[in-house]
Protein backbone atom coordinates (compact mmCIF):
# COMPACT_ATOMS: atom_id res chain seq x y z
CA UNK A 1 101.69 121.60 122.30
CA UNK A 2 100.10 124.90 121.48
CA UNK A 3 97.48 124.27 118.90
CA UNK A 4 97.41 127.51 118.15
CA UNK A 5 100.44 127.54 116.29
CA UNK A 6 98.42 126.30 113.42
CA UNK A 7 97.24 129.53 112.94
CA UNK A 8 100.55 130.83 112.40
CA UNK A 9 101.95 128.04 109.51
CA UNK A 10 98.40 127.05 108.54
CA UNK A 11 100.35 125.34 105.22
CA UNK A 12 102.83 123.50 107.07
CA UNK A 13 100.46 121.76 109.93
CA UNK A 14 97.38 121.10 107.71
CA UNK A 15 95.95 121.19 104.70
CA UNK A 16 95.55 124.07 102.69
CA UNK A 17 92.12 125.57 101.62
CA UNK A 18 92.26 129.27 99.31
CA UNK A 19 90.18 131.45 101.19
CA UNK A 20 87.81 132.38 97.88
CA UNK A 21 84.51 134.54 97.49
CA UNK A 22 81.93 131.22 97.78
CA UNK A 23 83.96 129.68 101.14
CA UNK A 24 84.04 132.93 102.43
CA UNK A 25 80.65 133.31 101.62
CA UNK A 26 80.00 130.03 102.75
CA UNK A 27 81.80 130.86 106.37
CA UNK A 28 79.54 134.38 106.43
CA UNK A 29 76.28 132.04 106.81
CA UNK A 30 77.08 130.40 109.44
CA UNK A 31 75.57 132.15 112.72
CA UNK A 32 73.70 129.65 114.13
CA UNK A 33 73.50 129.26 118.03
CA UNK A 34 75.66 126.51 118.68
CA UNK A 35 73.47 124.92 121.33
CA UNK A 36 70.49 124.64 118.83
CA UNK A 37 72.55 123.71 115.67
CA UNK A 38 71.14 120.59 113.75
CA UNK A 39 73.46 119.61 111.04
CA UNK A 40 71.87 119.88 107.48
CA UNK A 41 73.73 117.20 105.55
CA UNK A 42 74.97 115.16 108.03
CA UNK A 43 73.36 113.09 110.60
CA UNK A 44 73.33 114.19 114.44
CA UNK A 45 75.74 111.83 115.32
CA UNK A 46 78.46 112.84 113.01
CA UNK A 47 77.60 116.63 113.94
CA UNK A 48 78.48 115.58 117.35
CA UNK A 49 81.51 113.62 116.47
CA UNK A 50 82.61 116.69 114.06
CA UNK A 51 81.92 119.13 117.21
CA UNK A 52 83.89 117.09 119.41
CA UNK A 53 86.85 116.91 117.27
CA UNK A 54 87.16 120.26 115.80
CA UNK A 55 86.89 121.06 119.67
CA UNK A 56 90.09 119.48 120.55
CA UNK A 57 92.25 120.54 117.42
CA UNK A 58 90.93 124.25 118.46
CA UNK A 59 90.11 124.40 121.94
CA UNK A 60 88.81 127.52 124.16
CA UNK A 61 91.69 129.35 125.46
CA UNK A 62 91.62 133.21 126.11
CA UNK A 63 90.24 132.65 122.86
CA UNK A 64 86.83 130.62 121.17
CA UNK A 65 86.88 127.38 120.78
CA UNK A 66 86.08 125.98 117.19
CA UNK A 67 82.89 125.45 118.01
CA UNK A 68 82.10 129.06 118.92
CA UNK A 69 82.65 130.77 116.04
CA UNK A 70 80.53 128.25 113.92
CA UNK A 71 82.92 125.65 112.47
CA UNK A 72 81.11 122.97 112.38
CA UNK A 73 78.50 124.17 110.80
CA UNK A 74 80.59 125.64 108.06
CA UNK A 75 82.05 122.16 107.75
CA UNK A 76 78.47 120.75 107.13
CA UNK A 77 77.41 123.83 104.76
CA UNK A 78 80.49 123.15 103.09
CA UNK A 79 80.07 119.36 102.50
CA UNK A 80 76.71 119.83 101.24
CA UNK A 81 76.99 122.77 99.01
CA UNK A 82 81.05 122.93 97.84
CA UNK A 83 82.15 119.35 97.44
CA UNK A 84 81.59 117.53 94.36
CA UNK A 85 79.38 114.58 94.76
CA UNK A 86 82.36 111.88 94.99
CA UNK A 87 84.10 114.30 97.23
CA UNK A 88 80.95 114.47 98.84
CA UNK A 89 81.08 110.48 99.14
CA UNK A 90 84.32 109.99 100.15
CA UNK A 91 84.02 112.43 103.10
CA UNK A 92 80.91 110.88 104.49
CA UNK A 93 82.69 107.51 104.27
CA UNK A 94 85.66 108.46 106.27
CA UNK A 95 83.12 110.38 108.79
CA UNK A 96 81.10 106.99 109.32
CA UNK A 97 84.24 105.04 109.93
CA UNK A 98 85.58 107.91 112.61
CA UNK A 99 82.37 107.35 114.23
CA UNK A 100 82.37 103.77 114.11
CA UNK A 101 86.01 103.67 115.30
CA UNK A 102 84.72 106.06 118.02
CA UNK A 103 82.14 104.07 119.04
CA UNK A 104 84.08 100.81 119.27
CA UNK A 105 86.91 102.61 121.39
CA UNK A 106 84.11 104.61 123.68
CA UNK A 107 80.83 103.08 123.39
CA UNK A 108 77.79 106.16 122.92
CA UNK A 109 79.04 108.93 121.08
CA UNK A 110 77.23 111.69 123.31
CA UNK A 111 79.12 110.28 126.18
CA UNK A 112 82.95 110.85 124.65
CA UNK A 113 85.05 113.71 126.80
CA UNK A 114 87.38 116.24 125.24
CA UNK A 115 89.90 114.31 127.03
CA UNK A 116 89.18 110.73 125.05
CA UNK A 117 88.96 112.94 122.03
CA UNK A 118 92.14 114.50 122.14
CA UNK A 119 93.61 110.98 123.34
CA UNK A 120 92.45 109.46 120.33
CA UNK A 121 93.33 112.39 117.81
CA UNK A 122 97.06 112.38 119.08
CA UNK A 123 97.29 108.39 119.05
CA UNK A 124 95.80 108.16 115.41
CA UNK A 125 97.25 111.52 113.82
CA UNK A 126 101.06 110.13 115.36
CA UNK A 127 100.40 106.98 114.05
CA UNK A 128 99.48 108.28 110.53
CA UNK A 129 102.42 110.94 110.18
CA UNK A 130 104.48 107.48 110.17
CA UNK A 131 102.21 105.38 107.23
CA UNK A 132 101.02 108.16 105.59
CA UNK A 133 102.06 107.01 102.30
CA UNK A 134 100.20 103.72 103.18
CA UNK A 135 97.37 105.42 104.49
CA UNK A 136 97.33 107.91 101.11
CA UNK A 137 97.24 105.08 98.59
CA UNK A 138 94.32 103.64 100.67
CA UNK A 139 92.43 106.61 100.38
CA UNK A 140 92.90 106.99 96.83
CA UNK A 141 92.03 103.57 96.13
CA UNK A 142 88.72 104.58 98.35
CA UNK A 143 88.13 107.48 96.50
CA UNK A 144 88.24 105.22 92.86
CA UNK A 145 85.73 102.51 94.15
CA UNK A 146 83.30 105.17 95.20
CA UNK A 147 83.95 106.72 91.35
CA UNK A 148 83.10 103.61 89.83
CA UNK A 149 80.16 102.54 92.12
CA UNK A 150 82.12 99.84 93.56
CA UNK A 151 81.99 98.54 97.14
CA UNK A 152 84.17 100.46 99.50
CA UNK A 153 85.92 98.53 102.57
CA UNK A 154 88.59 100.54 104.66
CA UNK A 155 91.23 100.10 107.07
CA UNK A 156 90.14 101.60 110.35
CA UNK A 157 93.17 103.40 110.22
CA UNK A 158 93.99 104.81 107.03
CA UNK A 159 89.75 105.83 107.66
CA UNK A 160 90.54 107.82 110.76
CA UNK A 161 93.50 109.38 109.04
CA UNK A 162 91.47 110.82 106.06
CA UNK A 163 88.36 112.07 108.22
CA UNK A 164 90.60 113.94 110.66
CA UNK A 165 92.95 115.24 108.31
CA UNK A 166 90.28 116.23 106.18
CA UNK A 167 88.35 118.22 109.19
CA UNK A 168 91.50 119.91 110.13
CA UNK A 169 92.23 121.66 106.85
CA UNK A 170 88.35 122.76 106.99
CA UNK A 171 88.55 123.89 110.79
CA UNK A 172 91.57 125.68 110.71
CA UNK A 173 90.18 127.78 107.68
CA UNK A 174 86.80 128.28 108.92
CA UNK A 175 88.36 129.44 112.42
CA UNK A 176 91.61 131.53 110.86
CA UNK A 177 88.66 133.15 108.61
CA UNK A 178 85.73 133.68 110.92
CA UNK A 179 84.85 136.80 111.34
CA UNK A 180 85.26 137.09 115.91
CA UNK A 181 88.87 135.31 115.06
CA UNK A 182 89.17 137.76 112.18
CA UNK A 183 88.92 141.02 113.58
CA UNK A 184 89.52 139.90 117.39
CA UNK A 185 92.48 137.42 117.59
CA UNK A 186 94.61 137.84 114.38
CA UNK A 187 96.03 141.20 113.37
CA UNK A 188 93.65 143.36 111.25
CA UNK A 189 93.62 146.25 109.83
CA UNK A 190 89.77 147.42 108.84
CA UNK A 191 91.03 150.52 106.77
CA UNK A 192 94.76 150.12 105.04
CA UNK A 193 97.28 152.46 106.41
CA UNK A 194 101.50 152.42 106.43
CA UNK A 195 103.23 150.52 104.66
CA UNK A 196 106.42 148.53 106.03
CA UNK A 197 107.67 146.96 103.51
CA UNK A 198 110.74 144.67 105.27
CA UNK A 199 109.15 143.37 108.37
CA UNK A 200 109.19 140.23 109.65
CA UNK A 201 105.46 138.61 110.88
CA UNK A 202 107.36 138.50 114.29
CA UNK A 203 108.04 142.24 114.03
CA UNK A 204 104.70 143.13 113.03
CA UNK A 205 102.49 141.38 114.33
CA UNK A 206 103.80 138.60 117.10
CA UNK A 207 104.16 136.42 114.48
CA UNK A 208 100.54 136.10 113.77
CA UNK A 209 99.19 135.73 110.24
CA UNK A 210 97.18 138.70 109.07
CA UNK A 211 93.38 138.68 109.08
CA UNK A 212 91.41 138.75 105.88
């Protein structure tokens, strides 16, 4: 499977995220060196779980990986800064199940390949496509405990489900809307020029969505 297809029909393979002034702000901030980044709002270990994962959903080809052009920290800026507090919550809940589910499959969370990674991502994303309704009602029924300040306990599954289908939507924006994928992969056009008003995206530009 070519992941990169999900930059083509970003609405049909994940979730969708409006590319607004503050997220693109957001996204602008994020130029840290990769090798010294030290998540601000969430803990080392689910910086390195959030690495690893955004990793295999957007992999380095003859193009960056996720990881390259900044995505996880965006994902971290953007938890901390954009999310409303129960938002806020509900992600970090999800993320410490992930990692707990991680750990229990793999042991130390440093030690986890790309390969167990994506082996666990396409068992647990398959799995979900086929109790998602199940899975969504458990997440909302998260989300309401956390609201009321009740005690939250989750099925392993329906957890997994909600932290990487959450992190997807965010990678996939942050990467379609980084500035190297922006004016070096996707189409772009700096300075406007003819207009063509009938063509298809396969005509125009490979069938590539156009860069903001």
């Amino acid at each position: 499977m070519d992941r990169r297809k999900a930059l083509r029909n970003i609405g049909l393979s994940a979730g969708f995220m409006a590319a607004s002034p503050g997220l693109l702000s957001i996204l602008q901030s994020c130029t840290t060196d990769q090798n010294t980044w030290v998540p601000q709002t969430l803990t080392p270990e689910q910086g390195a779980v959030l690495r690893g994962v955004v990793d295999v959903i957007l992999p380095k080809s003859d193009t960056p990986s996720a990881s390259e052009v900044n995505v996880p920290e965006f994902i971290d800026k953007f938890v901390g800064s954009a999310m409303t507090i129960d938002e806020q919550k509900l992600f970090i809940f999800s993320l410490d199940g992930l990692v707990g589910n991680l750990k229990s499959e793999y042991g130390n969370i440093e030690k986890i390949s790309s390969e167990e990674y994506e082996a666990y991502l396409t068992k647990h994303l398959r799995e979900a496509a086929k109790n998602e309704e199940t899975h969504n009602a458990a997440i909302n029924s998260y989300s309401e405990a956390i609201k009321n300040g009740e005690p939250v306990v989750g099925d392993p599954a329906a957890i997994s489900f909600s932290s990487l289908a959450k992190i997807r939507e965010m990678a996939v924006f942050a990467y379609k809307n980084s500035e190297m994928v922006g004016e070096q992969v996707l189409p772009y056009l700096p300075v406007p020029g003819g207009y063509t008003g009938c063509g298809s995206l396969e005509e125009l530009t490979g069938g590539k969505a156009w860069s903001l």
